[in-house]
Protein backbone atom coordinates (compact mmCIF):
# COMPACT_ATOMS: atom_id res chain seq x y z
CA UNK A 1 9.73 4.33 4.50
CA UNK A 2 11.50 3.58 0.98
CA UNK A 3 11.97 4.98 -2.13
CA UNK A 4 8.69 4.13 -3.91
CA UNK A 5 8.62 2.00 -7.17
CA UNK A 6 5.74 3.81 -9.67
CA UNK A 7 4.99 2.59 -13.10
CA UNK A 8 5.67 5.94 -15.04
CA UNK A 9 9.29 5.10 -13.42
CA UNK A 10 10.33 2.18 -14.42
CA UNK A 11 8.99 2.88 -17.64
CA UNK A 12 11.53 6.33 -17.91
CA UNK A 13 14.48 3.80 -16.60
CA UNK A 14 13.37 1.02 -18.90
CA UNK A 15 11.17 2.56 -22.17
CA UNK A 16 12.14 -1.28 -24.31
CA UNK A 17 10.70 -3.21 -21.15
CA UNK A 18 7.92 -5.37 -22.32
CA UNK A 19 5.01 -4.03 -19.90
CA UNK A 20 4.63 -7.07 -17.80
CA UNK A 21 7.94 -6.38 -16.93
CA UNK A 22 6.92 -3.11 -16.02
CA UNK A 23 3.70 -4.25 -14.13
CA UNK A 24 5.92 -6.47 -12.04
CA UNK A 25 8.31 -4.04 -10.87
CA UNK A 26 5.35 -1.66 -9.93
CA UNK A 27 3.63 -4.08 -7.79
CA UNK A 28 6.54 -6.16 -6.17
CA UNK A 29 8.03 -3.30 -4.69
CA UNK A 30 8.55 -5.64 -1.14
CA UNK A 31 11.23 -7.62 -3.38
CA UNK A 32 13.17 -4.95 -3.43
CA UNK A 33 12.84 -3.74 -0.15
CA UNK A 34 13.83 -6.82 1.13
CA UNK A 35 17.03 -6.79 -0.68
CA UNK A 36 17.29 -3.03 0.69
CA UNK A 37 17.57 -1.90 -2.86
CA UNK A 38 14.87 0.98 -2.40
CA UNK A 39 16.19 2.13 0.83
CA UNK A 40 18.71 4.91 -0.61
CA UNK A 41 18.21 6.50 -4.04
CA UNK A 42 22.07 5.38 -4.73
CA UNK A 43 21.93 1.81 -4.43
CA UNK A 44 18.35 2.10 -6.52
CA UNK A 45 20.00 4.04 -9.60
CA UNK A 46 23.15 1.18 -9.15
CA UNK A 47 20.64 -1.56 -9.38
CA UNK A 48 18.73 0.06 -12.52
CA UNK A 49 21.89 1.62 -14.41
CA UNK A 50 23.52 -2.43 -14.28
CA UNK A 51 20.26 -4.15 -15.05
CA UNK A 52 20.15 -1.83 -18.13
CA UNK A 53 23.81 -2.75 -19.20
CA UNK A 54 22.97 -6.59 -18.79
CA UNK A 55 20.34 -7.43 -20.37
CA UNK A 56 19.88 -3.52 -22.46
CA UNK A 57 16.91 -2.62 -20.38
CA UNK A 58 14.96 -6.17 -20.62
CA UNK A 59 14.92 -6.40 -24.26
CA UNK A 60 17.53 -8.69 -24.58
CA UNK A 61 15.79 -11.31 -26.65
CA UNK A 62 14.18 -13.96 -24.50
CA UNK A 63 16.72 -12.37 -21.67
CA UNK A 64 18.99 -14.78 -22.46
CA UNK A 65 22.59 -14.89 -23.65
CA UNK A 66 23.34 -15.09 -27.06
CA UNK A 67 26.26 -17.81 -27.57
CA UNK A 68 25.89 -17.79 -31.35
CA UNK A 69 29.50 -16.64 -31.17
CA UNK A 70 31.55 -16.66 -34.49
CA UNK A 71 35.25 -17.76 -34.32
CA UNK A 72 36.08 -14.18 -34.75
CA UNK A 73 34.23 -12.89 -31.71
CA UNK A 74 35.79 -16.14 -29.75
CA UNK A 75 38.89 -14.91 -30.39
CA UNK A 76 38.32 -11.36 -29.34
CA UNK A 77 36.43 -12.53 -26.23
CA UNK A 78 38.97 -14.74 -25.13
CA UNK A 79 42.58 -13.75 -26.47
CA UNK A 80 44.29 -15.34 -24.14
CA UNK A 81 42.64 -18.39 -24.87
CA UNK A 82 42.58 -18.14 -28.28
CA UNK A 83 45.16 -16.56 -31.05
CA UNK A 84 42.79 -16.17 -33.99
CA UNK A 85 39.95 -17.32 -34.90
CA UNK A 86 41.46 -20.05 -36.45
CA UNK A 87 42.76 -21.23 -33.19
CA UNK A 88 39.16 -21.49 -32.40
CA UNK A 89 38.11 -23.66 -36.18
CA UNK A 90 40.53 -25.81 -34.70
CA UNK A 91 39.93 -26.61 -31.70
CA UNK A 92 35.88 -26.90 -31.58
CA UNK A 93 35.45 -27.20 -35.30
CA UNK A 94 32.75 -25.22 -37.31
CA UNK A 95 30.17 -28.36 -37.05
CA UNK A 96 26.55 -26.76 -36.14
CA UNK A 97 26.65 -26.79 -32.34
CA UNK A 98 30.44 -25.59 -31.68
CA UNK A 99 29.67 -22.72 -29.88
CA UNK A 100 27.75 -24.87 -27.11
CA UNK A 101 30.98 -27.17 -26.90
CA UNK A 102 33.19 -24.47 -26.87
CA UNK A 103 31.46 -22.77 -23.69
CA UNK A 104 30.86 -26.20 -22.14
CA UNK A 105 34.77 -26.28 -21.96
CA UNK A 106 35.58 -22.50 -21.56
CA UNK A 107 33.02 -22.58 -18.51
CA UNK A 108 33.55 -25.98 -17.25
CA UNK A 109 34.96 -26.38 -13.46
CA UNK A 110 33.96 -22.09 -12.96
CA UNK A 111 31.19 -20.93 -11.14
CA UNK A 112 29.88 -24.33 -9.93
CA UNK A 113 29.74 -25.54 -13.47
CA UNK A 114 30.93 -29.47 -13.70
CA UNK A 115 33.79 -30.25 -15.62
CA UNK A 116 32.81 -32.90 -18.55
CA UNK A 117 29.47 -31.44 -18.43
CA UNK A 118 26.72 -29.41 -20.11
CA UNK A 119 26.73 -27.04 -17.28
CA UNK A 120 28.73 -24.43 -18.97
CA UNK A 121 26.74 -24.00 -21.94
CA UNK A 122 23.53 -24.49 -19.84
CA UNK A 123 23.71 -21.81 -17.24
CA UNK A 124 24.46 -18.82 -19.72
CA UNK A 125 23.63 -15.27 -18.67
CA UNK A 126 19.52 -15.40 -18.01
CA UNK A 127 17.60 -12.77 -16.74
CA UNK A 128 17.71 -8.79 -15.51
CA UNK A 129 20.93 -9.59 -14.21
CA UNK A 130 22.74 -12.36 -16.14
CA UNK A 131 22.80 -14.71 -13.45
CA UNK A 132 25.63 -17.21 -15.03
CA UNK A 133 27.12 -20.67 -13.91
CA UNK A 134 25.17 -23.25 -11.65
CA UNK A 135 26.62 -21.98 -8.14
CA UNK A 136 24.44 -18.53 -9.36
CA UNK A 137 21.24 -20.34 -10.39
CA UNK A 138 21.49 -22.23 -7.24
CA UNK A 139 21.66 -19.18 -5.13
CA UNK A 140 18.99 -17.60 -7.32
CA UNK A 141 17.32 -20.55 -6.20
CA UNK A 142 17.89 -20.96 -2.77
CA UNK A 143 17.01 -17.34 -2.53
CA UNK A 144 14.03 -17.00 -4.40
CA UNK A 145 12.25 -20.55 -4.35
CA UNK A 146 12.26 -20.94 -8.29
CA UNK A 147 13.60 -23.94 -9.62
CA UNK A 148 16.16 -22.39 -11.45
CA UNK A 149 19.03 -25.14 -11.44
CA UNK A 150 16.81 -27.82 -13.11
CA UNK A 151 14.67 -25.03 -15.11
CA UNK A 152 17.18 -22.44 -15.60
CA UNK A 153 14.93 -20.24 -18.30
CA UNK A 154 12.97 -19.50 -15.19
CA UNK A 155 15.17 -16.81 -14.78
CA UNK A 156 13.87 -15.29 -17.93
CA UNK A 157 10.24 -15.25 -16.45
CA UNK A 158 9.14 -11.65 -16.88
CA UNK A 159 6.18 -11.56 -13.73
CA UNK A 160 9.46 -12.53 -11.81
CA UNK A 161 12.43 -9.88 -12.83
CA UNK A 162 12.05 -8.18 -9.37
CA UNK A 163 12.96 -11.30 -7.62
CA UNK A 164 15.39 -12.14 -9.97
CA UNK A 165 16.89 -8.97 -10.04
CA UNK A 166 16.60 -8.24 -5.90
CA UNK A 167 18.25 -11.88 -5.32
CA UNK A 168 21.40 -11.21 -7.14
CA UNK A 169 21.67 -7.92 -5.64
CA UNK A 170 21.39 -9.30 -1.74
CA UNK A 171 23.48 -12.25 -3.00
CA UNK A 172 26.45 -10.09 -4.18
CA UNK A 173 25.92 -8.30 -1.11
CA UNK A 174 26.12 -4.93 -3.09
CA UNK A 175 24.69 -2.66 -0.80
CA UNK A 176 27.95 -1.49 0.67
CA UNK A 177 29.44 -0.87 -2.58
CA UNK A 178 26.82 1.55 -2.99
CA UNK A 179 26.37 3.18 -0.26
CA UNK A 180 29.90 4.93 -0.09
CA UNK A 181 29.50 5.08 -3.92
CA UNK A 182 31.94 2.78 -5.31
CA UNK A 183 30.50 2.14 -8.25
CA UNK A 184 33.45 0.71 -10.01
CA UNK A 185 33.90 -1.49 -7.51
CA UNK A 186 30.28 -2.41 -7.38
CA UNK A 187 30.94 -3.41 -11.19
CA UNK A 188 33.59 -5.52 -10.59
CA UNK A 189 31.77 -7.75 -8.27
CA UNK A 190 28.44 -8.02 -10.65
CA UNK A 191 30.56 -9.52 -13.66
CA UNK A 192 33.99 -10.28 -12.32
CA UNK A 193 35.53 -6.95 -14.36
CA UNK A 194 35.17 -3.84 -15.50
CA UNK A 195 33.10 -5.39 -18.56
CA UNK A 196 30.97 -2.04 -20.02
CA UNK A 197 31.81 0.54 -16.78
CA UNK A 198 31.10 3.33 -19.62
CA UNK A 199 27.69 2.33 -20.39
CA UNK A 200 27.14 1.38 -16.86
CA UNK A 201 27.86 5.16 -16.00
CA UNK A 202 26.18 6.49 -18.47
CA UNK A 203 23.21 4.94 -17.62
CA UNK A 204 23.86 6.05 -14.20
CA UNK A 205 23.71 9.56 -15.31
CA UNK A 206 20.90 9.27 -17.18
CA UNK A 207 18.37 7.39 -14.37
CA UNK A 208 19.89 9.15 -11.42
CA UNK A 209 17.28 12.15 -12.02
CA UNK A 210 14.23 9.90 -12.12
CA UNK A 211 15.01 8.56 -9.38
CA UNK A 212 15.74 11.69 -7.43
CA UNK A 213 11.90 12.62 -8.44
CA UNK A 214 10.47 9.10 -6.60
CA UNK A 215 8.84 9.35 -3.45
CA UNK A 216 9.77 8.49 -0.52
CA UNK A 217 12.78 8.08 2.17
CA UNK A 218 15.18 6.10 3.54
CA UNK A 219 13.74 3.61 6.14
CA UNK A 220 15.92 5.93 8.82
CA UNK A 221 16.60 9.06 9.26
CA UNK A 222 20.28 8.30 9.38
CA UNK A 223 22.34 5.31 8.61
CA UNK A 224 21.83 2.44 11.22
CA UNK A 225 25.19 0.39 12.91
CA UNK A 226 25.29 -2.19 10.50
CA UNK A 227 25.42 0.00 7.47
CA UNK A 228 28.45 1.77 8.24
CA UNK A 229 29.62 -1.67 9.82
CA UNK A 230 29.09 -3.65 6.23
CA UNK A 231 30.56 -0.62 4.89
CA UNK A 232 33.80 -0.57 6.86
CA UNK A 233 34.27 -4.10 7.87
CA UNK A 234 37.45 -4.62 5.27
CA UNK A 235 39.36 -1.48 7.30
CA UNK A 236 37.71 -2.54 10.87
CA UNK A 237 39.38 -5.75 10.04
CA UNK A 238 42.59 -4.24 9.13
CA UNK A 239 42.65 -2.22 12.15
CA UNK A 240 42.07 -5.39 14.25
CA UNK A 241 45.27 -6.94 12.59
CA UNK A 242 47.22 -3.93 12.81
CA UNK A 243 46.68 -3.35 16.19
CA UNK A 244 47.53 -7.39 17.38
CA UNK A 245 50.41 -7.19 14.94
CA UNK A 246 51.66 -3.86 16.83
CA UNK A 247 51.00 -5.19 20.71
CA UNK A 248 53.13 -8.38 19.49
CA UNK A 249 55.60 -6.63 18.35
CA UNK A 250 55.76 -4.17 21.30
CA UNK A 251 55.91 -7.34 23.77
CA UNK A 252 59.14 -8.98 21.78
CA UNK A 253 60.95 -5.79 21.87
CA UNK A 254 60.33 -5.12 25.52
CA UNK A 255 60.82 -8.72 26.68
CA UNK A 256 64.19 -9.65 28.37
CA UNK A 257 64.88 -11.60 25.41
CA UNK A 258 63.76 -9.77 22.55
CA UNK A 259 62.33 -12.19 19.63
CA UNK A 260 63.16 -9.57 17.36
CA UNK A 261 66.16 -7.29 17.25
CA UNK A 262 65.31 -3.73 18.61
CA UNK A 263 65.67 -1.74 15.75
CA UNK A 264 63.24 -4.68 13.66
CA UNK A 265 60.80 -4.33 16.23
CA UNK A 266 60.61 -0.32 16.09
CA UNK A 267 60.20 -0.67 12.35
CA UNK A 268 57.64 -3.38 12.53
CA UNK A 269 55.60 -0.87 15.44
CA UNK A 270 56.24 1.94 13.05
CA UNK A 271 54.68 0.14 9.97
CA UNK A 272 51.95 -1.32 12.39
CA UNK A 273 50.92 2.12 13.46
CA UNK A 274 50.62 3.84 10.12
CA UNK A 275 48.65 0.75 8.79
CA UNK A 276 46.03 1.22 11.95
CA UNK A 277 46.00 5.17 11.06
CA UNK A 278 45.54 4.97 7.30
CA UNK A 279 42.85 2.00 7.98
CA UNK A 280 40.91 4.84 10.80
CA UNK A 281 41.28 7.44 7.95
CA UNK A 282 39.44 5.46 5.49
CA UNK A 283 36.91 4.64 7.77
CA UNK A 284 36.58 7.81 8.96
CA UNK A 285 35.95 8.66 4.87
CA UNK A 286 33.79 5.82 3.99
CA UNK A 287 31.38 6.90 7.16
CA UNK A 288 30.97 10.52 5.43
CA UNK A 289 30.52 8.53 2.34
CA UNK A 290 27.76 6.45 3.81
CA UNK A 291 26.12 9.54 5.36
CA UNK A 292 25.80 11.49 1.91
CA UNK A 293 24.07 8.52 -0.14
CA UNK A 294 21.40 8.32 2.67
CA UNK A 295 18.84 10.09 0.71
């Protein structure tokens, strides 16, 4: 099984959401399961509580990012880009249109985006998630099938949010994140920072309980290999490196003509070792971790 998308739901999580937004999260609930968003009741209420944040539960007007910046919000956006906001007058002028030149250069050569291009100004936050710069709408395409590089507003499509929002989920690969319930971390991976993590958490609170009341299970009874596996593979890794690191060292120090001097290579074994232990500790934690979001 997985947790069940209903109508009355989505409507609690999301009460602006235009209905056909509504409708389409209701009846695509395989999008989402596909993604594995619905398989835990954690990485649903993740999914929801940043979806809300981005685009302030789908009424975001025309789900689309508002560039009409003024020099003064520039500034703030981007101090270390800017001084003032007359650093910003006078560099992109105050000409109707500045605000597309100014992200064509802010965002040019980032994300995919071309330098000397439109692409900065054209592949603006769009959509449930804010899917930004052209390496995103490609992925959004190459994921869902929508033309979204050379139509980008077809991320805005309303019938199509669950796709939308399921693709950039899978393509952040955020399930691990939420399953041993890092949800700062999480955050930091969506937009790059900790852009809104109060809002993000509050919203967390607030859909948490409606979710808990959804029916359904996770699709096992406990968590399979490759969940704790994605959720572990940074300390599996370092416990492969450790370990290598340690057996090389052990080999110099024990060889007839040590490459390292003796007391070097105890340190180096010493350091190796507690690395390997602390990296077996926090996988020992993140597998607990993994365990209790399983619901």
């Amino acid at each position: 099984m997985t947790i069940k998308i209903d109508a009355a739901s989505i409507k609690q999580i999301f009460p602006r959401a235009p209905q056909e937004v509504i409708d389409a999260f209701a009846s695509k609930q395989a999008a989402l399961d596909a993604a594995g968003v619905t398989h835990t009741r954690t990485r649903l209420t993740d999914f929801f509580a940043n979806i809300d944040h981005e685009c302030a539960g789908f009424a975001l007007k025309g789900l689309t990012e508002n560039i009409n910046y003024t020099a003064e919000r520039m500034a703030a956006v981007w101090p270390n880009r800017f001084k003032n906001a007359a650093a910003v007058v006078a560099k992109y002028g105050s000409a109707p249109g500045w605000q597309k030149r100014a992200f064509d250069d802010i965002y040019g050569n980032r994300m995919g985006n071309r330098p000397g291009t439109h692409d900065g100004s054209t592949y603006i936050g769009r959509g449930g998630p804010q899917w930004t710069g052209r390496d995103g709408y490609a992925a959004l395409a190459q994921r869902t099938g929508l033309p979204a590089v050379e139509t980008p507003d077809v991320a805005t499509n309303l019938d199509k949010q669950p796709e939308v929002c399921a693709a950039f989920w899978a393509w952040k690969n955020l399930n691990p994140k939420a399953d041993v319930g890092d949800f700062t971390g999480l955050v930091k991976i969506w937009n790059g920072g900790t852009n809104g993590l109060a809002e993000r958490k509050a919203n967390a609170a607030r859909i948490a309980p409606i979710v808990a009341r959804m029916e359904g299970s996770p699709p096992t009874a406990t968590p399979p290999a490759d969940v704790y596996a994605a959720a572990t593979r940074k300390e599996r890794a370092g416990v492969a490196a450790a370990a290598a690191a340690t057996v090389t060292t052990s080999v110099g120090a024990t060889s007839p003509q040590p490459a390292l001097p003796k007391v070097a290579s105890v340190v180096g074994i010493g350091f190796g070792i507690v690395a390997m232990v602390a990296a077996i500790v926090l996988i020992a934690r993140k597998k607990q971790a993994v365990l209790a979001n399983w619901f």
